[in-house]
Protein backbone atom coordinates (compact mmCIF):
# COMPACT_ATOMS: atom_id res chain seq x y z
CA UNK A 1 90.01 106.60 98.42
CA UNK A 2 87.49 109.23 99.27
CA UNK A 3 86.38 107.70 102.36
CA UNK A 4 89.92 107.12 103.69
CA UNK A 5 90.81 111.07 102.86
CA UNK A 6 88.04 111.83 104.84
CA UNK A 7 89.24 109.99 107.97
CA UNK A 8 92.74 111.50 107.26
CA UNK A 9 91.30 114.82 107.47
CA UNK A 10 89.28 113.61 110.88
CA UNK A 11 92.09 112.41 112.29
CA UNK A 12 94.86 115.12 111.16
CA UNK A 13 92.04 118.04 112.85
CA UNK A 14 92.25 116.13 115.98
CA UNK A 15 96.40 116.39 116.07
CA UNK A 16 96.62 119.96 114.72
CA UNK A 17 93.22 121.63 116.96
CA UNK A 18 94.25 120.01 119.83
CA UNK A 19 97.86 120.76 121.79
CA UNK A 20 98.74 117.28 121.66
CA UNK A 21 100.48 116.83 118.37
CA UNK A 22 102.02 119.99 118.50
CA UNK A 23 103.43 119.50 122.12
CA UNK A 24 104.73 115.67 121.04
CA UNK A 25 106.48 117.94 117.63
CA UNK A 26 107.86 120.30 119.87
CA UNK A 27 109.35 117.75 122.34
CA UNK A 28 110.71 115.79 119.94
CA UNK A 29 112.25 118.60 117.93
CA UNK A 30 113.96 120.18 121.56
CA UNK A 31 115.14 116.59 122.34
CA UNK A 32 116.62 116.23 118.53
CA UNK A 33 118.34 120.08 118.12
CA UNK A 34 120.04 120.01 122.37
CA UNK A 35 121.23 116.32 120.70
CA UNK A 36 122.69 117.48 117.53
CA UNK A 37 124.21 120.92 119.66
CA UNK A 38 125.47 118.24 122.18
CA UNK A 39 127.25 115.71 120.30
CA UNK A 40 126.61 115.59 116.18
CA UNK A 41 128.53 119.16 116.33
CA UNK A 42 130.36 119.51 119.73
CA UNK A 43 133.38 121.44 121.04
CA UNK A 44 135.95 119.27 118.35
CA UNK A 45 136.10 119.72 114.62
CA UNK A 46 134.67 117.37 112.76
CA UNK A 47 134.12 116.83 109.09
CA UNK A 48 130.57 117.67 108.07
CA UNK A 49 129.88 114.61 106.42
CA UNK A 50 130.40 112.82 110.04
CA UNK A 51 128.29 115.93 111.54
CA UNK A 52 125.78 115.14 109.29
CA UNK A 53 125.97 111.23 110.28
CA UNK A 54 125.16 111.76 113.93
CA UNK A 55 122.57 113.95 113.27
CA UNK A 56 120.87 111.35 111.44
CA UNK A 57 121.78 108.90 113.86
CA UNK A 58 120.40 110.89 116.61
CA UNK A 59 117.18 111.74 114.33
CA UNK A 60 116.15 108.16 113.78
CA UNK A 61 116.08 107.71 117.53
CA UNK A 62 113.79 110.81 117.93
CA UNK A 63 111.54 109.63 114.32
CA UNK A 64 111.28 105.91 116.82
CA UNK A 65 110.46 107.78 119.85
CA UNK A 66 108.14 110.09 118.13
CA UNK A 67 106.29 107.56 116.67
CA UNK A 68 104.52 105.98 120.03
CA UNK A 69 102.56 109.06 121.29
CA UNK A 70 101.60 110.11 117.60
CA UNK A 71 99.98 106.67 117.40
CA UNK A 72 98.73 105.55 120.28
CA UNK A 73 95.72 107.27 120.15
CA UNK A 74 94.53 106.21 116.66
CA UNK A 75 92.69 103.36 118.11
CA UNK A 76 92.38 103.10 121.85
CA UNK A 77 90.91 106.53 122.26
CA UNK A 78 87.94 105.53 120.03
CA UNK A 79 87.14 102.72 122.51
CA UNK A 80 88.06 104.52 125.46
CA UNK A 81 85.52 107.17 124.49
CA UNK A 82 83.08 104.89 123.18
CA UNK A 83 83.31 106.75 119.62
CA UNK A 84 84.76 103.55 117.52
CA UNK A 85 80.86 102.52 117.13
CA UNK A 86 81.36 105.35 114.93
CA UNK A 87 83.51 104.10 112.49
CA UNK A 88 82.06 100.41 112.86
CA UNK A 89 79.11 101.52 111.56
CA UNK A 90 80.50 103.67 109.33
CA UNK A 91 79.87 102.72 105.47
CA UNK A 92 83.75 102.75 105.28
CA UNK A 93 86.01 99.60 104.54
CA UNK A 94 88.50 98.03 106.86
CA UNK A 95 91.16 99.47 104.56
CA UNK A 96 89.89 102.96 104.45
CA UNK A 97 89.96 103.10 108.33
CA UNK A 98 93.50 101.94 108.80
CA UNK A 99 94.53 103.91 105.71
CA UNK A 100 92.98 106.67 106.81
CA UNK A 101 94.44 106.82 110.38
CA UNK A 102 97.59 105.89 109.42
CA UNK A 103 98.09 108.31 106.85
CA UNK A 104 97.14 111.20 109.40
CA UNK A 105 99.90 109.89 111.53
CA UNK A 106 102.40 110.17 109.26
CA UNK A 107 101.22 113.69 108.02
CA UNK A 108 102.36 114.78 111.84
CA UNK A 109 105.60 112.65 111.62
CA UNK A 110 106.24 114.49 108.18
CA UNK A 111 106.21 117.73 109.37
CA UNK A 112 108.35 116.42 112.51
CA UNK A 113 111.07 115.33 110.66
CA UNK A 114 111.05 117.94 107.31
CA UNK A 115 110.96 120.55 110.62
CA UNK A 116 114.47 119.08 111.61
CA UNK A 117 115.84 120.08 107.92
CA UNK A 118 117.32 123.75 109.84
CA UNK A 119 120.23 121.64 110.89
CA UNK A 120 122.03 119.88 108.37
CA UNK A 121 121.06 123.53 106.39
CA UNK A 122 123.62 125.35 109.22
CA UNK A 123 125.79 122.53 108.41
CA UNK A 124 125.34 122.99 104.76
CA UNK A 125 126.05 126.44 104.61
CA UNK A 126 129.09 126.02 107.40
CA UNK A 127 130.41 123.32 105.43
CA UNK A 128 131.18 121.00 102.57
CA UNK A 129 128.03 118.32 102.24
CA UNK A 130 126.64 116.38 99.69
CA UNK A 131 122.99 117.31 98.18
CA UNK A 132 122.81 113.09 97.99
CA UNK A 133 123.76 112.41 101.30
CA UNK A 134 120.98 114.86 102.94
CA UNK A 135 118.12 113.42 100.57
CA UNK A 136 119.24 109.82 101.10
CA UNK A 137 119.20 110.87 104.73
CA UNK A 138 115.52 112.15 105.02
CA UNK A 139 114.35 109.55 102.70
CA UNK A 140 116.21 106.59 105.37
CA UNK A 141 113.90 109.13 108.14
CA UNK A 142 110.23 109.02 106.33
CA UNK A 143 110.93 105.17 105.77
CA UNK A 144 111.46 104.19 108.80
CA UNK A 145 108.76 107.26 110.31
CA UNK A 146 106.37 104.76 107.48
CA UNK A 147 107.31 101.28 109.21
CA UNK A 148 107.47 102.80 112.87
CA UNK A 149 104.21 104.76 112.41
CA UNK A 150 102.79 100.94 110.59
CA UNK A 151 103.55 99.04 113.95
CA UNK A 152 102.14 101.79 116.49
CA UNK A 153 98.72 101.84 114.25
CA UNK A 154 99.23 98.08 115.05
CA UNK A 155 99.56 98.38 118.42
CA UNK A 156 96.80 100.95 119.01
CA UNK A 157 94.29 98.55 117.09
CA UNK A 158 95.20 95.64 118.84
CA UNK A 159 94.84 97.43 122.79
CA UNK A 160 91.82 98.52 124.64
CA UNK A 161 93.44 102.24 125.88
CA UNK A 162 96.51 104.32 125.36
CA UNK A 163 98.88 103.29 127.94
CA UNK A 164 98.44 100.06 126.66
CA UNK A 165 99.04 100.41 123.55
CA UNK A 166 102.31 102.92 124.35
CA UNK A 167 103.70 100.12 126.02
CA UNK A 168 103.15 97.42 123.74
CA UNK A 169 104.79 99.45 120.38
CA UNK A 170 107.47 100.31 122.36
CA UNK A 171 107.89 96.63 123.23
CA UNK A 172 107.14 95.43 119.53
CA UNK A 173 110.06 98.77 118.33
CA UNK A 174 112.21 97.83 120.97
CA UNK A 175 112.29 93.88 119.13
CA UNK A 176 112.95 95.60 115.79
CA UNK A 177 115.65 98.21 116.87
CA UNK A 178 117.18 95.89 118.96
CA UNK A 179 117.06 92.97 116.41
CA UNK A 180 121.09 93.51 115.95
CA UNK A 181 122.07 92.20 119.01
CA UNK A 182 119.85 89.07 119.25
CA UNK A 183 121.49 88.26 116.39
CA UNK A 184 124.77 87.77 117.93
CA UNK A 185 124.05 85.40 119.99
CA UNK A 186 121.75 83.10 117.67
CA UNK A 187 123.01 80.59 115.24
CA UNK A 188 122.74 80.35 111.54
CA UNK A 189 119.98 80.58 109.14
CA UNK A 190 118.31 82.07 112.69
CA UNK A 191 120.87 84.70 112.91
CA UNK A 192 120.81 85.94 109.41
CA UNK A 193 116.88 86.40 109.66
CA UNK A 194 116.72 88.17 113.25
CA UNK A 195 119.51 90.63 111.82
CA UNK A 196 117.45 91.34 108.74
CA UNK A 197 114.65 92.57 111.13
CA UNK A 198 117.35 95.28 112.63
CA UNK A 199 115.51 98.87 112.04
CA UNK A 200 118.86 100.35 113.02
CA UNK A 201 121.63 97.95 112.00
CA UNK A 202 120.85 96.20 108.64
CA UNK A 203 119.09 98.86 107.49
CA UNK A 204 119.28 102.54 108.49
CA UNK A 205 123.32 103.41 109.14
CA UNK A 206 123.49 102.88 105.05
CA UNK A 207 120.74 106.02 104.21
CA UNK A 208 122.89 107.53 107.53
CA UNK A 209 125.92 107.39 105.58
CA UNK A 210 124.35 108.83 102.44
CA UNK A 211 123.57 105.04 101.07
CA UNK A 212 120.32 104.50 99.55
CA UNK A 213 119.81 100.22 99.32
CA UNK A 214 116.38 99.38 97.51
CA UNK A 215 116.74 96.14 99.78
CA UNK A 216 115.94 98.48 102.92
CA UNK A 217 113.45 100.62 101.32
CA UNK A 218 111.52 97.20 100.75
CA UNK A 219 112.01 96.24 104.01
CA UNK A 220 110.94 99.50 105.59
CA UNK A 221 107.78 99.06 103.31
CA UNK A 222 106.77 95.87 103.64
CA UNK A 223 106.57 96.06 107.51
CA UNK A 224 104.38 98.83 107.24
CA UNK A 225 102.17 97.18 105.02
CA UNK A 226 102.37 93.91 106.96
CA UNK A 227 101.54 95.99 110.01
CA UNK A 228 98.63 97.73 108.19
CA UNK A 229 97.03 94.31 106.85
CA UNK A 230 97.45 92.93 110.57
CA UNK A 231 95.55 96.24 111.97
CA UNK A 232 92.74 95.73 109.08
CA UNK A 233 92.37 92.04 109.94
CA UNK A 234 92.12 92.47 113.94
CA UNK A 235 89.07 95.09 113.24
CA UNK A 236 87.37 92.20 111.21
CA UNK A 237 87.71 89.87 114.00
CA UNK A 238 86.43 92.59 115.87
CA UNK A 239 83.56 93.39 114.63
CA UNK A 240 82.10 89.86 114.04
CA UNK A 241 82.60 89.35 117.84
């Protein structure tokens, strides 16, 4: 545990001393408040509980987006610069690599999406909302900020640079997000399994609605850890080549 705290720390210095992770926050944050000024609120009344619906809608797009410049770097810069000797040599497991990169990444996306909690507050104090629905909503946010954040460590171990790796998450998130609509036109048991991969669908639009489903909390979960046990295996083969 010590040894992966210490490459959290590594890692989080390198987002927080550098502009980087706070211009990717920033972005995202812009992107997510001239959204939820645009449409979640907009020139017609609405009921606040549907206000705070499309902000969350809107929000999980931005946690997805967020996700592919926050991790592309975990692994591809090492190579690129030559550095990820480093850490081979390193007397540091497989696990407390991965761990420890990962859980950097998801310190940034933390304070990404707690930093979007100013909006349903105007909404809260404008209106009538439920103290479940905004939890459930932020919970449905880190869980799918843990299984988005899970696939781009993937896809950072797995490619030689950064642009590489930004393209192949977005391909591998794109699958997942998209997963809904493959569904429709595939045929039973298929169908039923390709729409329980749905990051958006299956899963999200209940914690959007103020639903929390232990079903998609162990989904959200278990593809982080099954993208975390893919990155740990791919350095193994890696290092005995």
């Amino acid at each position: 545990m010590r040894g992966m705290m210490l490459v959290a720390r590594r890692e989080m210095a390198a987002y927080f001393n550098s502009y980087w992770g706070w211009v990717v926050i920033a972005v995202i944050l812009l992107i997510d408040g001239l959204l939820f000024n645009a449409f979640a609120v907009g020139d017609q009344p609405k009921y606040s509980s549907k206000v705070i619906e499309d902000f969350f809608f809107f929000s999980f797009g931005c946690t997805v987006i967020a996700s592919l410049p926050i991790t592309m770097r975990l692994f591809a810069e090492e190579k690129q610069t030559g550095t990820m000797v480093l850490l081979d040599s390193a007397p540091l497991s497989r696990w407390q690599v991965v761990g420890g990169k990962y859980l950097s990444a998801m310190a940034v996306m933390a304070v990404l999406v707690l930093s979007t909690l100013y909006m349903p507050a105007l909404v809260f104090v404008n209106g009538k909302v439920s103290n479940g629905h905004i939890f459930a909503g932020y919970l449905g946010l880190m869980l799918v900020a843990a299984a988005t954040t899970g696939i781009g460590t993937l896809g950072s171990a797995v490619s030689r640079n950064q642009i590489v790796a930004f393209i192949g998450s977005t391909l591998l998130l794109l699958l997942f997000v998209l997963a809904w609509l493959l569904a429709k036109v595939a045929d039973p048991p298929l169908k039923d399994v390709i729409s329980h991969l749905s990051l958006f669908d299956r899963h999200f639009r209940g914690f959007m609605e103020g639903k929390i489903n232990t079903e998609s909390v162990v989904f959200y979960l278990s593809v982080a850890f099954v993208a975390l046990l893919a990155s740990s295996r791919f350095m193994a083969v890696r290092r005995w080549r």
